[in-house]
Protein backbone atom coordinates (compact mmCIF):
# COMPACT_ATOMS: atom_id res chain seq x y z
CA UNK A 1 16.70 8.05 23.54
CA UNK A 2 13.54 8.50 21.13
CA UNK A 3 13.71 10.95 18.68
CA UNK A 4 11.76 13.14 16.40
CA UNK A 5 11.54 12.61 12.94
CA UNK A 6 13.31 15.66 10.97
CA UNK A 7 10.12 17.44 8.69
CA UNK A 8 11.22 18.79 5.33
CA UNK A 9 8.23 20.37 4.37
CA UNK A 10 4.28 19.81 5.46
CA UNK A 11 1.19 21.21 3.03
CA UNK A 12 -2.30 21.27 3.85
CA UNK A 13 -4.42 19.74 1.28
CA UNK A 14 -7.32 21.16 -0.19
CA UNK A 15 -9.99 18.65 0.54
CA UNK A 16 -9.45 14.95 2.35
CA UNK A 17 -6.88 12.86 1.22
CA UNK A 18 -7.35 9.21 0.53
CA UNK A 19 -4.07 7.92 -1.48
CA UNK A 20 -0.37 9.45 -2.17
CA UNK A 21 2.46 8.03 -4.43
CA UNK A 22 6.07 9.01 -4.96
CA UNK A 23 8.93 7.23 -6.72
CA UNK A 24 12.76 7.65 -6.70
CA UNK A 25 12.76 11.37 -7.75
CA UNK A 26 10.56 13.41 -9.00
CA UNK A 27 6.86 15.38 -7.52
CA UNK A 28 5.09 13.84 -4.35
CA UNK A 29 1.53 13.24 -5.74
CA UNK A 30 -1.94 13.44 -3.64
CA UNK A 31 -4.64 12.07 -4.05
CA UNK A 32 -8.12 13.35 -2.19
CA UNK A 33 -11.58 14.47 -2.63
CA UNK A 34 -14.07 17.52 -1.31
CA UNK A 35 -16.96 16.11 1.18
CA UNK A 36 -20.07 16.74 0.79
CA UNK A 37 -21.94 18.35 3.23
CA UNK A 38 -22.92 15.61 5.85
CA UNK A 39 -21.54 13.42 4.30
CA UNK A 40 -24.01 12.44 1.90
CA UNK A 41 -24.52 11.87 -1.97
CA UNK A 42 -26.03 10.27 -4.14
CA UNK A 43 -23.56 8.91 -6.99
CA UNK A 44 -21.10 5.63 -5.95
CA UNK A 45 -18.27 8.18 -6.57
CA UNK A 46 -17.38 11.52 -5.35
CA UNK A 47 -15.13 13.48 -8.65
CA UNK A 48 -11.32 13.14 -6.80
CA UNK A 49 -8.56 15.84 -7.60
CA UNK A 50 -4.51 15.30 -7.27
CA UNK A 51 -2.04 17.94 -6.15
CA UNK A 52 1.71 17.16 -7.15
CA UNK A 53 4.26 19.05 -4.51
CA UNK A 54 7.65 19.07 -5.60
CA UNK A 55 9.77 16.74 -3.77
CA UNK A 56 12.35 18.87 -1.84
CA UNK A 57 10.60 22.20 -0.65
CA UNK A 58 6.87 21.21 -1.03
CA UNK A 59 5.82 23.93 -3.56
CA UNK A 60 2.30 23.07 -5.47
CA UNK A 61 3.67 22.49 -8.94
CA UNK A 62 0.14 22.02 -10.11
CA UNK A 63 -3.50 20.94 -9.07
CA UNK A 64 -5.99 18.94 -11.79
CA UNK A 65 -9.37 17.57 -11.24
CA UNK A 66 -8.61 13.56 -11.94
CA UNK A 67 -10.34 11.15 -13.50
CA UNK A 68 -10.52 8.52 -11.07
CA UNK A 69 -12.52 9.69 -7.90
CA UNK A 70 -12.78 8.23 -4.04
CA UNK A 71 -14.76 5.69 -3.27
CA UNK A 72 -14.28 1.96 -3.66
CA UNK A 73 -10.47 0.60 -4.15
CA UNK A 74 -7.78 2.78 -5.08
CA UNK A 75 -4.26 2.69 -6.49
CA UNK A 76 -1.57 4.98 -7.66
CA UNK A 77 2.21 4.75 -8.78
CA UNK A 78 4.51 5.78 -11.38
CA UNK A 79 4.69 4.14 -14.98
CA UNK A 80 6.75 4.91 -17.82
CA UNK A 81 8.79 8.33 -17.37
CA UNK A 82 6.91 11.12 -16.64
CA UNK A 83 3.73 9.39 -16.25
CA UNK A 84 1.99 8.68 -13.27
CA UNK A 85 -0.96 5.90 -13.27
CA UNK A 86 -4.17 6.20 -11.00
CA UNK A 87 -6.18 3.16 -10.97
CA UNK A 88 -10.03 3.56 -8.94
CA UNK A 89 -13.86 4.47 -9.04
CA UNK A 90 -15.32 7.35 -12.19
CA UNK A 91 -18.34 8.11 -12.72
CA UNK A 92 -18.92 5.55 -16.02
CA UNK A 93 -17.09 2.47 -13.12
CA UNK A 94 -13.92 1.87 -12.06
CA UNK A 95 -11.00 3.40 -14.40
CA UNK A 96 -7.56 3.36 -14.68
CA UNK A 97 -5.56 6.33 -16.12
CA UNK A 98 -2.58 7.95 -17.09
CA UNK A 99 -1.31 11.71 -16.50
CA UNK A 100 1.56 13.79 -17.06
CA UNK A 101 3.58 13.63 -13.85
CA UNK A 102 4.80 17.19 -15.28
CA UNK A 103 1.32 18.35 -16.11
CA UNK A 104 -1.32 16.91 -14.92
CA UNK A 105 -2.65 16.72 -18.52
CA UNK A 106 -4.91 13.55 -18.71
CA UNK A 107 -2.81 10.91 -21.54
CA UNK A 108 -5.17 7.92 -21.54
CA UNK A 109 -7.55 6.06 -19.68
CA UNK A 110 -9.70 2.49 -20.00
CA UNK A 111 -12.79 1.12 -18.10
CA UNK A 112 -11.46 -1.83 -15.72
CA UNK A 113 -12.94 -4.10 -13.61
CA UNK A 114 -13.78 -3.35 -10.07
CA UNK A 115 -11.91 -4.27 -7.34
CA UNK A 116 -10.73 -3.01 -3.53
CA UNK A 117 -7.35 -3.09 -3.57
CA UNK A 118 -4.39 -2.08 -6.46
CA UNK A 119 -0.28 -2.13 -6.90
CA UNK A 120 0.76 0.07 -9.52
CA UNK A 121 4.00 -0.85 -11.70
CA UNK A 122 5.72 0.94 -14.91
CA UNK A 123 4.87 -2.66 -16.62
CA UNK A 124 2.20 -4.05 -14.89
CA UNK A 125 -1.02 -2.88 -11.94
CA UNK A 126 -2.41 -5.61 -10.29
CA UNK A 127 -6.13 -5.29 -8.36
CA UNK A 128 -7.64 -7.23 -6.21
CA UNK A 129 -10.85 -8.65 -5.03
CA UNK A 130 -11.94 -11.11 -2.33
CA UNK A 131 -12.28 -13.64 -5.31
CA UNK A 132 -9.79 -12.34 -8.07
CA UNK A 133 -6.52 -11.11 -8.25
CA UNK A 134 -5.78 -9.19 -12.00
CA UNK A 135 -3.08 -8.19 -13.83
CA UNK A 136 -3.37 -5.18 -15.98
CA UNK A 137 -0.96 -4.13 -18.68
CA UNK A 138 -0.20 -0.54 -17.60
CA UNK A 139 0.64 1.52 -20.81
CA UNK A 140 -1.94 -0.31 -23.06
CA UNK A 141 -4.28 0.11 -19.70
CA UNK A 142 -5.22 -3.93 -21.04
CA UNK A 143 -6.32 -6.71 -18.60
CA UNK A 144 -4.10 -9.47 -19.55
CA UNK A 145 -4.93 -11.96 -16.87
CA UNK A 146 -6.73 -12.93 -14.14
CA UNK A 147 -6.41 -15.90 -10.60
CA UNK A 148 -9.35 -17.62 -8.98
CA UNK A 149 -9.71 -20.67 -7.28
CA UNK A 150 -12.33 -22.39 -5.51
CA UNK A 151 -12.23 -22.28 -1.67
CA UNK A 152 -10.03 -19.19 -1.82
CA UNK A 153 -10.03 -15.32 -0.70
CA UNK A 154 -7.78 -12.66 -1.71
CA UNK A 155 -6.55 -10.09 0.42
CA UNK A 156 -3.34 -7.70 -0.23
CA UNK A 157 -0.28 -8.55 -2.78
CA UNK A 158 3.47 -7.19 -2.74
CA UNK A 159 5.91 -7.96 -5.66
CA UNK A 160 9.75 -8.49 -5.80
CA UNK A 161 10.94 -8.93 -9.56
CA UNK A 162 8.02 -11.38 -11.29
CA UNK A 163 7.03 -12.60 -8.20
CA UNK A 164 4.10 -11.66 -7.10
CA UNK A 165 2.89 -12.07 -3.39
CA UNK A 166 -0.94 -12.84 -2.54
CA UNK A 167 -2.06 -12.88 1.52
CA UNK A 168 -5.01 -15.34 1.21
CA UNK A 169 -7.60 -17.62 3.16
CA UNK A 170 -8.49 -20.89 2.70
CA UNK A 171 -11.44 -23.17 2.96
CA UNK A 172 -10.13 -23.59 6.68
CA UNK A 173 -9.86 -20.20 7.03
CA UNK A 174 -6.40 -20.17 7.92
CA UNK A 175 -4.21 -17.78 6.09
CA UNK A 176 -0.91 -17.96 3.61
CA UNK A 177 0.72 -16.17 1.04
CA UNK A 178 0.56 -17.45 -2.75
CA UNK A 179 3.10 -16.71 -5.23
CA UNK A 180 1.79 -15.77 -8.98
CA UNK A 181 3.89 -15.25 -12.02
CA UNK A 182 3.63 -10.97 -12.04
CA UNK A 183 3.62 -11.41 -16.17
CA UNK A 184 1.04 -14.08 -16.61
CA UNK A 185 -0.84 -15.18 -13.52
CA UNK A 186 0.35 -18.31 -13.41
CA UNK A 187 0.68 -19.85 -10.01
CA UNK A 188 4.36 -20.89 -8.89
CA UNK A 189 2.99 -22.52 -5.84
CA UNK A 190 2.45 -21.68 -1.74
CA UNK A 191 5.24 -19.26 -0.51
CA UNK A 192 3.72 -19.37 3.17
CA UNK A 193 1.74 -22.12 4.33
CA UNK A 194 -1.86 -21.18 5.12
CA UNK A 195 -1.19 -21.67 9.30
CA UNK A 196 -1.79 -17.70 10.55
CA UNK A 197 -5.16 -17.11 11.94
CA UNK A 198 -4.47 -13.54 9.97
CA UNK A 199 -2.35 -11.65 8.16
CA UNK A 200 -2.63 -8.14 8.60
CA UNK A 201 0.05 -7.05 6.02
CA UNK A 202 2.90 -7.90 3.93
CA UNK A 203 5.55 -5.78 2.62
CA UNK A 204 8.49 -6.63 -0.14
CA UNK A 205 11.57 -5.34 -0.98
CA UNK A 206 15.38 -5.93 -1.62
CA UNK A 207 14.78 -10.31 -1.57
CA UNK A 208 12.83 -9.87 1.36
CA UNK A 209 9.21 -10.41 2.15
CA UNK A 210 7.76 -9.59 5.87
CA UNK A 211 4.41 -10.30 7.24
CA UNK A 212 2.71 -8.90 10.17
CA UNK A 213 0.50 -11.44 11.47
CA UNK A 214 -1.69 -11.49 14.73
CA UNK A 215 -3.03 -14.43 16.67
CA UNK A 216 -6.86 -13.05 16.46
CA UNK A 217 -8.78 -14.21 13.15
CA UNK A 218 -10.46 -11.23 10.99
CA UNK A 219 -14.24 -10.54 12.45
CA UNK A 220 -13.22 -12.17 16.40
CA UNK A 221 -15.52 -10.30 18.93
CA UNK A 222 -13.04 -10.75 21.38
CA UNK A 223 -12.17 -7.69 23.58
CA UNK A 224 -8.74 -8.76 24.67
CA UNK A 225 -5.42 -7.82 23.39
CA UNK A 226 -4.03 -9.84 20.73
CA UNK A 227 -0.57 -10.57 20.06
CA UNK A 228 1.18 -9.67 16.87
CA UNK A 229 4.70 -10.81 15.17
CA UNK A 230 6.76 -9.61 12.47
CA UNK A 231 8.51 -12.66 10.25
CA UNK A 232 11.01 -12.04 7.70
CA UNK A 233 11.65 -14.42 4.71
CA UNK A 234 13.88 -13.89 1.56
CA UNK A 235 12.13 -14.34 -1.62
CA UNK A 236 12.95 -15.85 -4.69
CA UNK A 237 12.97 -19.47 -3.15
CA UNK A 238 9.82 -21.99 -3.71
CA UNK A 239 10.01 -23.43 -0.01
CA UNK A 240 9.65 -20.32 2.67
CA UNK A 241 11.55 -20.48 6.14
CA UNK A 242 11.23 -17.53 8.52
CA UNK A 243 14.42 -15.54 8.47
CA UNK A 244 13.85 -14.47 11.67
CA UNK A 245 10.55 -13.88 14.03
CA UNK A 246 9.72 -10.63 16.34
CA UNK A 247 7.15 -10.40 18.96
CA UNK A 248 4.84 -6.70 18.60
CA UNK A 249 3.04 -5.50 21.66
CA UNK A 250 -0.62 -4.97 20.42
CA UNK A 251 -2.69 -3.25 23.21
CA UNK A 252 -5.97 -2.22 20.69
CA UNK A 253 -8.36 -4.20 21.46
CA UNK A 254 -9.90 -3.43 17.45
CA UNK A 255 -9.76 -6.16 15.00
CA UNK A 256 -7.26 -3.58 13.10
CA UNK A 257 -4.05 -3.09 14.68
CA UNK A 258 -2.31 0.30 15.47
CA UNK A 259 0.53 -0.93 13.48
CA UNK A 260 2.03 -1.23 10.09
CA UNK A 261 5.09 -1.99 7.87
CA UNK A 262 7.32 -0.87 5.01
CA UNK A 263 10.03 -1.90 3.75
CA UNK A 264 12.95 0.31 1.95
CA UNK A 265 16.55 -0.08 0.99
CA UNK A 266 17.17 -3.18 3.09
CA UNK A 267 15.51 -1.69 6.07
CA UNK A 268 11.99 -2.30 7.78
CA UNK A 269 9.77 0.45 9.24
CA UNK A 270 7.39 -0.62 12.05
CA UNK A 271 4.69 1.99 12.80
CA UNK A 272 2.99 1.98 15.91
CA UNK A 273 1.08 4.53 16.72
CA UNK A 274 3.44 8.03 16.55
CA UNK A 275 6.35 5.90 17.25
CA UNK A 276 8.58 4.72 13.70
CA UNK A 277 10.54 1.65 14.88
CA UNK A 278 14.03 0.94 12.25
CA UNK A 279 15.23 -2.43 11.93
CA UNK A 280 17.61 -4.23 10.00
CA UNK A 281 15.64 -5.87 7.13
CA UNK A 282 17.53 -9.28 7.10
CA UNK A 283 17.80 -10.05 10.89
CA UNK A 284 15.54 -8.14 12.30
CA UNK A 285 17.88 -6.17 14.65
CA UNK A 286 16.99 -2.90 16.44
CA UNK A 287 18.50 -0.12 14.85
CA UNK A 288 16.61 2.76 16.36
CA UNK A 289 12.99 4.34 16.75
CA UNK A 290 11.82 7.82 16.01
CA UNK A 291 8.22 9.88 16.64
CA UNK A 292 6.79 11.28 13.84
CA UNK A 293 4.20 13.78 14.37
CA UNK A 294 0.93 13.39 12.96
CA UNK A 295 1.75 9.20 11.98
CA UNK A 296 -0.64 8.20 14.43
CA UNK A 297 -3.31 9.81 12.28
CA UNK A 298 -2.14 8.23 9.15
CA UNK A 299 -4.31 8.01 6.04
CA UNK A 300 -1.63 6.72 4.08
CA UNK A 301 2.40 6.47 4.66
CA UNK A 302 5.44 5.45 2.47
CA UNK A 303 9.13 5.05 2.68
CA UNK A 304 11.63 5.66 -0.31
CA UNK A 305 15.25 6.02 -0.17
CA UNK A 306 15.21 7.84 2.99
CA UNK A 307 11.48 10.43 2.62
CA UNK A 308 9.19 9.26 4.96
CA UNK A 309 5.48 10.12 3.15
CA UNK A 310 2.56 10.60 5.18
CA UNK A 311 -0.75 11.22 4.71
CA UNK A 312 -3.16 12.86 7.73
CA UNK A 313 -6.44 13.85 6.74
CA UNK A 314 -5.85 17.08 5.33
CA UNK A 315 -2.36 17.08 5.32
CA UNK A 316 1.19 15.33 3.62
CA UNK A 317 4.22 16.08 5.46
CA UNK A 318 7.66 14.78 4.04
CA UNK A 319 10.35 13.29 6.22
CA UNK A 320 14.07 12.74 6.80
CA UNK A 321 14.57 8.81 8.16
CA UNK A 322 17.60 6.32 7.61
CA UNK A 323 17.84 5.67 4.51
């Protein structure tokens, strides 16, 4: 029998929220901005604030306007103790910065390049553009290196140890998943074949990397269902071999589907819609599903160690799930 998720604590948020990031212990931190009226200004960039709640009860430990504001790409993680690193549009361009986790206080922050998507690391963020994947030295806040190639877009990366994971589409426009050296950029060669008409997301964790892919290329007009399927392959090895393969049921007729992954302590959560599907991360058995109010309106949503994350418009709420 379904379930519902346990709550610890949910906070309304004062503004819209557009990114969150939490670690092992320590605050939950949110990210969001205030609308203008109709929606409308001028600027690239709206100024963004950040509210850290502490972890267990949900108390506002303390609220700072942030350098790094919404509109185009956005990251956020932890980085060396007690700092947490926001990477994402300013007014003088894109920025990445550091603040206090304890604080707020601003310590540092460096004019980057621009780009739409970002994975933030204590030693290294990475961004992302249709054309570029970058690696940026987090405490110097120093780009360090950068991948291109001809006949090649860039779509979403994951990491496990110094491998880093890059979705991508070829000059067939067939899609795979690269593997970069994290440190340097250097390629270490094709972890997936480029065969999937898309990949709609990849997650990593604990040796293992899953994709969720769908049989309906990015941009198809076509108003029928697609199908999509999970496949599971352990990392660290040059040649990839699915580990195992699920079938998803993927009503939506949208281009996006109403369904996402994360992976956390040798575990993979399946989102679709309100419903939080558990399954074993390494054979891809059925260990239980759960509703959690409020996912189906997801802005944003994490797992780690157990506290479920999510983001709704205006609101975080913090859940218990197998950990």
């Amino acid at each position: 029998m379904t379930r519902t998720a346990r709550r610890r604590w949910s906070r309304e948020f004062p503004g819209e929220i557009d990114g969150t990031a939490f670690g092992e212990s320590g605050p939950v931190f949110v990210h969001g901005y205030d609308p203008p009226a109709g929606g409308k200004w001028i600027d690239s960039v709206i100024p963004g604030k950040l509210v850290a709640f502490e972890r267990t009860t949900g108390e506002v430990l303390w609220l700072s306007p942030c350098e790094v504001g919404y509109g185009r790409g956005f990251g956020g993680g932890l980085g060396e103790p007690d700092e947490l690193v926001l990477l994402g549009p300013s007014s003088a361009g894109h920025r990445i910065a550091r603040m206090s986790a304890t604080t707020g206080e601003l310590i540092g922050a460096r004019e980057i390049s621009a780009f739409d998507q970002a994975l933030v690391a204590a030693d290294v963020c990475i961004t992302v553009m249709p054309r570029r994947v970058s690696g940026i030295l987090t405490s110097p806040m120093l780009e360090v290196w950068s991948h291109s190639h001809e006949g090649e877009r860039y779509h979403q990366v994951g990491r496990a140890g110094r491998d880093l994971f890059v979705t991508y589409t070829d000059a067939r426009r067939r899609q795979g998943v690269l593997c970069l050296d994290v440190e340097s950029g250097e390629p270490r060669g094709t972890f997936v074949d480029p065969t999937y008409p898309v990949i709609h997301e990849l997650a990593c964790g604990d040796g293992l990397l899953v994709l969720l892919v769908g049989s309906r290329p990015a941009g198809a007009r076509s108003a029928s269902a697609s199908s999509l399927r999970l496949e599971a392959f352990r990392t660290g090895g040059s040649a990839a071999h699915p580990l195992w393969k699920q079938e998803l049921a993927d009503e939506s007729p949208d281009e996006l589907p109403d369904s996402s992954i994360s992976l956390d302590s040798g575990k993979l959560y399946v989102a679709h819609g309100a419903l939080l599907e558990v399954r074993d991360g390494l054979s891809g058995r059925d260990l239980g599903e759960m509703t959690i109010p409020g996912l189906d309106e997801r802005v944003a949503w994490s797992v780690f160690q157990g506290a479920g994350l999510l983001a709704e418009e205006t609101r975080t709420s913090v859940f218990e799930l197998p950990a």
